[in-house]
C-alpha atoms as a PDB file:
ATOM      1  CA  UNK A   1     133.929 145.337  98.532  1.00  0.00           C
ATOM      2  CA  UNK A   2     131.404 144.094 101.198  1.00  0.00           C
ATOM      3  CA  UNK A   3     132.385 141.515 103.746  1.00  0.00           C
ATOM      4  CA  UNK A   4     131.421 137.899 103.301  1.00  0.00           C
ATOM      5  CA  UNK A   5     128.691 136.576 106.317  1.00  0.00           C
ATOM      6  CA  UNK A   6     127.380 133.280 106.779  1.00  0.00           C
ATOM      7  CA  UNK A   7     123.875 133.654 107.168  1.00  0.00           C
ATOM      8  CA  UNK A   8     122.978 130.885 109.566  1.00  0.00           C
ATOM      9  CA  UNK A   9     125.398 132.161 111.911  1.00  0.00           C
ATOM     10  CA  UNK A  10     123.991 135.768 111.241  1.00  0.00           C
ATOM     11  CA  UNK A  11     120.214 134.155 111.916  1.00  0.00           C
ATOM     12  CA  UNK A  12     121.814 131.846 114.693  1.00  0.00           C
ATOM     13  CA  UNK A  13     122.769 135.062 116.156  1.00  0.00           C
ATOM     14  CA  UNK A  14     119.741 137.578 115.576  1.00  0.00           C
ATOM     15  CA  UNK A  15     117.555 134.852 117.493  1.00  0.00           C
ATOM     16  CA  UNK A  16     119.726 134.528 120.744  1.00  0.00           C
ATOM     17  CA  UNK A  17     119.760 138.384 120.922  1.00  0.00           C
ATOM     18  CA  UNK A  18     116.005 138.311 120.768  1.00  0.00           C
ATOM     19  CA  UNK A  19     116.146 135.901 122.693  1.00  0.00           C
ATOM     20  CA  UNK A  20     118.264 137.349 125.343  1.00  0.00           C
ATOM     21  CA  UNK A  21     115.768 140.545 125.138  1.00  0.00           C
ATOM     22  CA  UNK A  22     112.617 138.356 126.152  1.00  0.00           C
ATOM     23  CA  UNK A  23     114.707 137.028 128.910  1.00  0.00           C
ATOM     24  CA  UNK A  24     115.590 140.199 130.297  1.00  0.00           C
ATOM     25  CA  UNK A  25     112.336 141.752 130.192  1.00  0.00           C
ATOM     26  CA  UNK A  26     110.859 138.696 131.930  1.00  0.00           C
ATOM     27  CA  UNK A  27     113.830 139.444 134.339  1.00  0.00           C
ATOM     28  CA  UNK A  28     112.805 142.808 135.088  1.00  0.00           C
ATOM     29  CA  UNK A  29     108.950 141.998 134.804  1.00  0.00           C
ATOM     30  CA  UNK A  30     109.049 138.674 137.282  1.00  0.00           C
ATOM     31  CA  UNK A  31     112.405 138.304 138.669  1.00  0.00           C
ATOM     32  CA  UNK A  32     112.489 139.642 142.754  1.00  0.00           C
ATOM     33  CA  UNK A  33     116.122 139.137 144.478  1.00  0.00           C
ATOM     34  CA  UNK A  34     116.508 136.882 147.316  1.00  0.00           C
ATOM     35  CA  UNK A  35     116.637 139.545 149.693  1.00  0.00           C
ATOM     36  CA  UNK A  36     112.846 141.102 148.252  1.00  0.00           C
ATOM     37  CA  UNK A  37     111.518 137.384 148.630  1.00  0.00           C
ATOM     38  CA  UNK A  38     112.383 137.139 152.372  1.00  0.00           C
ATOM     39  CA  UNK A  39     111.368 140.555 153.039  1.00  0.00           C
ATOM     40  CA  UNK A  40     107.950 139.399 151.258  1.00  0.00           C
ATOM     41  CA  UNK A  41     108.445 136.453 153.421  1.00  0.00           C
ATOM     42  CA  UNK A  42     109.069 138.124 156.801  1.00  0.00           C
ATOM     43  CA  UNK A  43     106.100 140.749 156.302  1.00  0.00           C
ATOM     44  CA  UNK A  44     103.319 137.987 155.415  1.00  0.00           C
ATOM     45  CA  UNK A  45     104.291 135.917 158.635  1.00  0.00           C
ATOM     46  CA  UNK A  46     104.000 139.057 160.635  1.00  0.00           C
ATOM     47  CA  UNK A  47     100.650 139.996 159.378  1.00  0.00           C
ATOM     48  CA  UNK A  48      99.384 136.420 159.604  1.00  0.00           C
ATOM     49  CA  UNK A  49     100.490 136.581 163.138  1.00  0.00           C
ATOM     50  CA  UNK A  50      99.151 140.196 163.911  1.00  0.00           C
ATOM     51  CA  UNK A  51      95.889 138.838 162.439  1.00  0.00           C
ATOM     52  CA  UNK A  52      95.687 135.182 164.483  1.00  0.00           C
ATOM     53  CA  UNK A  53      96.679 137.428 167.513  1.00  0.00           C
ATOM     54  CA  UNK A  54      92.600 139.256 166.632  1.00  0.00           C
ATOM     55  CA  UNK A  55      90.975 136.084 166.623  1.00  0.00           C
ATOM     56  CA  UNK A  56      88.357 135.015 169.733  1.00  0.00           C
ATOM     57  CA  UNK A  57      88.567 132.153 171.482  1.00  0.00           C
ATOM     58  CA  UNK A  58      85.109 130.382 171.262  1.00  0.00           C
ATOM     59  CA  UNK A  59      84.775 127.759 173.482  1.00  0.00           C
END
């Protein structure tokens, strides 16, 4: 005998896994830790600063 299901909760369900699944691979695709964003940070001051340290002076 097959078990009984409610099939809005089985729909309910099917959609926040696929859900979860875009979510994750947006995660993996976008998402950067806080540490990688201040590293990111850190190196584009220092190469602004390498590259205003090239500039001339002109009177």
């Amino acid at each position: 005998m097959a078990d009984i299901i409610n099939l809005r909760s089985a729909k309910k369900a099917a959609i926040r896994a696929k859900s979860r699944a875009q979510g994750d691979e947006n995660a993996a695709k976008f998402g950067r830790s806080r540490a990688e964003k201040t590293a990111e940070k850190l190196r584009a001051e220092k190469a602004k600063a390498l590259l205003d340290a090239h500039k001339r002076e002109t009177p």
